[in-house]
Protein backbone atom coordinates (compact mmCIF):
# COMPACT_ATOMS: atom_id res chain seq x y z
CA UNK A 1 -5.19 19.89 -2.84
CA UNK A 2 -4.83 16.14 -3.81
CA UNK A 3 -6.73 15.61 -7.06
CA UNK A 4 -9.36 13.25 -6.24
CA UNK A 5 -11.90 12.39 -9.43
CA UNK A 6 -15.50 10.24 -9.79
CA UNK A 7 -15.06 7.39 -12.19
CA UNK A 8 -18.44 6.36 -13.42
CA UNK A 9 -20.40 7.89 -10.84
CA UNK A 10 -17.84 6.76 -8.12
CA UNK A 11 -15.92 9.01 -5.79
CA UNK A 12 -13.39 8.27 -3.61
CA UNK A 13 -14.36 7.62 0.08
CA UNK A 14 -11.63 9.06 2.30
CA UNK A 15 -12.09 8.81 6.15
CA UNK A 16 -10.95 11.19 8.58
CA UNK A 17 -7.39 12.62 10.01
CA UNK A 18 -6.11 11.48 6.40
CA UNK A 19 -3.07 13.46 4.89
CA UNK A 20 -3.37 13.66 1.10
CA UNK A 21 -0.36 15.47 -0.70
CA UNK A 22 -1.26 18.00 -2.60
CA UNK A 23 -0.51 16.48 -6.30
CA UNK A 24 -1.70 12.97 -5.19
CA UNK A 25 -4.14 11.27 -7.56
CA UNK A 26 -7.17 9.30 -6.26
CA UNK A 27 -10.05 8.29 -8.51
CA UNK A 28 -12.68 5.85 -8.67
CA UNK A 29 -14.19 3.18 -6.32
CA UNK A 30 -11.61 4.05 -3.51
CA UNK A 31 -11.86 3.27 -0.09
CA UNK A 32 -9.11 4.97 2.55
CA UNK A 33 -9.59 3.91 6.07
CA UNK A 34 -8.90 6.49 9.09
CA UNK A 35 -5.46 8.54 9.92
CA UNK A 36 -3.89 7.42 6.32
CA UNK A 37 -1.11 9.28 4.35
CA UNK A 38 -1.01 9.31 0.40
CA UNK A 39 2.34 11.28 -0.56
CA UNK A 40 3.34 13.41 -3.03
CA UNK A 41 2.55 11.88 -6.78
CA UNK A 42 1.47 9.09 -5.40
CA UNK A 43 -1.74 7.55 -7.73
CA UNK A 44 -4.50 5.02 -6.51
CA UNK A 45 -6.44 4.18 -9.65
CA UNK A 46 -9.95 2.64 -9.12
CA UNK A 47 -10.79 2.66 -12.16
CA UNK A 48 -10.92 -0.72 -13.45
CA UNK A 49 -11.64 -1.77 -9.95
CA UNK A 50 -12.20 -1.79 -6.25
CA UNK A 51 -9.21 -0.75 -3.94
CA UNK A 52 -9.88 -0.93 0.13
CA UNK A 53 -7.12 0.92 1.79
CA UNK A 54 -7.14 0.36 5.67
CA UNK A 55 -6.35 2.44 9.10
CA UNK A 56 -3.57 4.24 9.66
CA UNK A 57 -1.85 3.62 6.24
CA UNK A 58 0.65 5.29 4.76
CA UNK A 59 1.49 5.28 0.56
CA UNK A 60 4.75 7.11 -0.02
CA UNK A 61 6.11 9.16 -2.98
CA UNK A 62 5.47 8.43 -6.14
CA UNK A 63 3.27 4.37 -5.65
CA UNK A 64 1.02 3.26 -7.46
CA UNK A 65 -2.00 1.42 -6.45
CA UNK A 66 -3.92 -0.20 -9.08
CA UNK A 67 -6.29 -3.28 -9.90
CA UNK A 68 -7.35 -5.49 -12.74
CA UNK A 69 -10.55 -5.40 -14.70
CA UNK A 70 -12.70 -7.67 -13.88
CA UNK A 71 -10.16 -9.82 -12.32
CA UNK A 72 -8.50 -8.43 -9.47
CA UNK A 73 -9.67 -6.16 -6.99
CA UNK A 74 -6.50 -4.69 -4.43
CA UNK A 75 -6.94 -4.65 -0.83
CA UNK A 76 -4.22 -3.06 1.43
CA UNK A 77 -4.85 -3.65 5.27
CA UNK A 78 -4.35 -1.86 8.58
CA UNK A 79 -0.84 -0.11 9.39
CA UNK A 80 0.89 -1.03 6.34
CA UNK A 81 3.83 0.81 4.58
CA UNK A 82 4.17 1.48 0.99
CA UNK A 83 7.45 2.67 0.37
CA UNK A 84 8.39 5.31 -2.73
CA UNK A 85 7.72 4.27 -6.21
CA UNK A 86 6.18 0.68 -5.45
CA UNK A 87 3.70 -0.86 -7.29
CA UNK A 88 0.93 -2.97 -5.93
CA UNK A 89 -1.82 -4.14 -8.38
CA UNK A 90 -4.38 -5.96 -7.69
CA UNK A 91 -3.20 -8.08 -4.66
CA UNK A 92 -4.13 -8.32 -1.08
CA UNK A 93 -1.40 -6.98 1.96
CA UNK A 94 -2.77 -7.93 5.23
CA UNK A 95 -2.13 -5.94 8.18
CA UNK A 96 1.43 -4.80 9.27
CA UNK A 97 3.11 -5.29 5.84
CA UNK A 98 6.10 -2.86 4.58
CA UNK A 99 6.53 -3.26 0.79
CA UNK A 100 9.84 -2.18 0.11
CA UNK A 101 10.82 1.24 -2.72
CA UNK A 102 10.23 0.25 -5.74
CA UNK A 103 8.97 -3.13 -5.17
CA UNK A 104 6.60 -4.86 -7.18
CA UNK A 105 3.24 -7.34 -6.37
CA UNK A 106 1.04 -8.35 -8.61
CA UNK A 107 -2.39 -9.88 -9.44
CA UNK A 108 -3.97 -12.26 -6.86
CA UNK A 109 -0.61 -12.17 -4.91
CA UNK A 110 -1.33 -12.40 -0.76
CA UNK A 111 1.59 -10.62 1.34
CA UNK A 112 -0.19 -11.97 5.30
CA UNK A 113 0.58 -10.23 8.42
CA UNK A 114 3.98 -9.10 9.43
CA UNK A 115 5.60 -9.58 6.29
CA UNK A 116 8.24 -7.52 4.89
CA UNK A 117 8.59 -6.85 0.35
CA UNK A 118 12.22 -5.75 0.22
CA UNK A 119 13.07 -3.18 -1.91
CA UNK A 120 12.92 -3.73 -5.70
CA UNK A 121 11.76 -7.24 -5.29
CA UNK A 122 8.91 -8.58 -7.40
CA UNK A 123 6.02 -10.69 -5.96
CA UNK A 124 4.77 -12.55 -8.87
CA UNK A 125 1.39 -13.25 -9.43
CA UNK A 126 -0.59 -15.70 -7.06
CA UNK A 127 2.06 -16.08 -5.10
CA UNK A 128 1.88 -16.29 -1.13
CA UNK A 129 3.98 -14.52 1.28
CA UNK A 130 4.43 -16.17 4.49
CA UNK A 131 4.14 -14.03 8.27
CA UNK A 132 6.78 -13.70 9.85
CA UNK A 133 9.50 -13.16 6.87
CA UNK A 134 11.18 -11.02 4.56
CA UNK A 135 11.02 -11.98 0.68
CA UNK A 136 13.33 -10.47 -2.03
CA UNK A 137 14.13 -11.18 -5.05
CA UNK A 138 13.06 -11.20 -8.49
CA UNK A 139 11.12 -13.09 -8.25
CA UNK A 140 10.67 -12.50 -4.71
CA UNK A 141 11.82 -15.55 -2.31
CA UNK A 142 11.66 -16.13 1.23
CA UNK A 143 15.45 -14.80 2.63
CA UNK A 144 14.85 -15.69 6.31
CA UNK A 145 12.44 -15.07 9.21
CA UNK A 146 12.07 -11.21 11.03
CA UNK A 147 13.89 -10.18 13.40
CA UNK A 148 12.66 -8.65 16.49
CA UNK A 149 13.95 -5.16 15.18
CA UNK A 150 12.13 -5.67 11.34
CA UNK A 151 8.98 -6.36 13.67
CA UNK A 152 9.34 -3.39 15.48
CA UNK A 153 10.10 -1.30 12.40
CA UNK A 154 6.95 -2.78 10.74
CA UNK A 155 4.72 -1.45 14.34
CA UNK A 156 6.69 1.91 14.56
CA UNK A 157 6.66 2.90 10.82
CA UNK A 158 2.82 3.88 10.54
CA UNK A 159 3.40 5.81 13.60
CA UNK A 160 6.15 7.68 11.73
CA UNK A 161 3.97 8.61 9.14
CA UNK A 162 1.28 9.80 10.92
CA UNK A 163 3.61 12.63 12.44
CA UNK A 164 5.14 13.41 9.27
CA UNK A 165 1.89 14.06 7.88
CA UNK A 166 1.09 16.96 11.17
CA UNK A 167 4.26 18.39 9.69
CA UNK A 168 1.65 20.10 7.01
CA UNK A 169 -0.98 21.06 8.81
């Protein structure tokens, strides 16, 4: 069972047909929207802030979610992918995003619809990624516009988690 913990009075809120691995951490003023995954040690610290996590979701092995005190709250939207050992801190993904393993994206950064983080690339802080194209980089850049396939990987890929996820029921 996931290890999910009150921070000052606040517990998680964790909607329904949600996986949660068994030595995921989740604390604080959390937010998880419907049919999400959270994989094995994966964290999501809301601790020092608010994080909104939307439908049909999926944070993979070993990410970390986190925010900044005071400063900046992290809000993931619907369908997005967060692949192993990322790190997105108090930043907004909009719908449709896949951040890349091991990528990076920091405070106040916005990643907008159909976007793709590659992996190990580092979105510095307040910086805006544009629809429609794949960044890389450290610091992340815009490489070139999605193809038709990266767009269908970015619809499919939440779809793919979900039925991993049955796989442990």
């Amino acid at each position: 069972m996931a290890l999910i913990l009150p921070v000052k009075g606040e517990l998680p809120q964790i909607s329904e047909g949600c996986f949660l691995a068994p030595n995921a951490t989740i604390v604080g003023t959390v937010k998880i929207g419907k049919n999400c995954s959270v994989w094995f040690n994966a964290v999501i610290r809301g601790d020092v802030n608010t994080i909104s996590i939307g439908d049909e979701t999926n944070i993979q092995d070993g990410a970390v979610i986190h925010a900044t005190y005071e400063k900046a709250s992290t809000t993931i939207g619907n369908r997005v992918s967060i692949g192993h050992n990322a790190l997105v801190h108090g930043c907004i993904l909009k719908d449709h995003v896949l951040v890349g393993m091991g990528a990076i994206v920091m405070d106040h950064a916005v990643v907008e619809e159909f976007c793709i983080i590659a992996a190990g690339a580092i979105v510095l802080e307040n910086t805006i990624c544009e629809s429609g194209y794949l960044y890389a980089g450290i610091p992340a850049k815009k490489i070139k516009p999605l193809t038709e396939n990266q767009v269908a990987l970015l619809k499919k890929l939440p779809d793919n988690y979900q039925m991993y996820a049955k796989w442990f029921e």
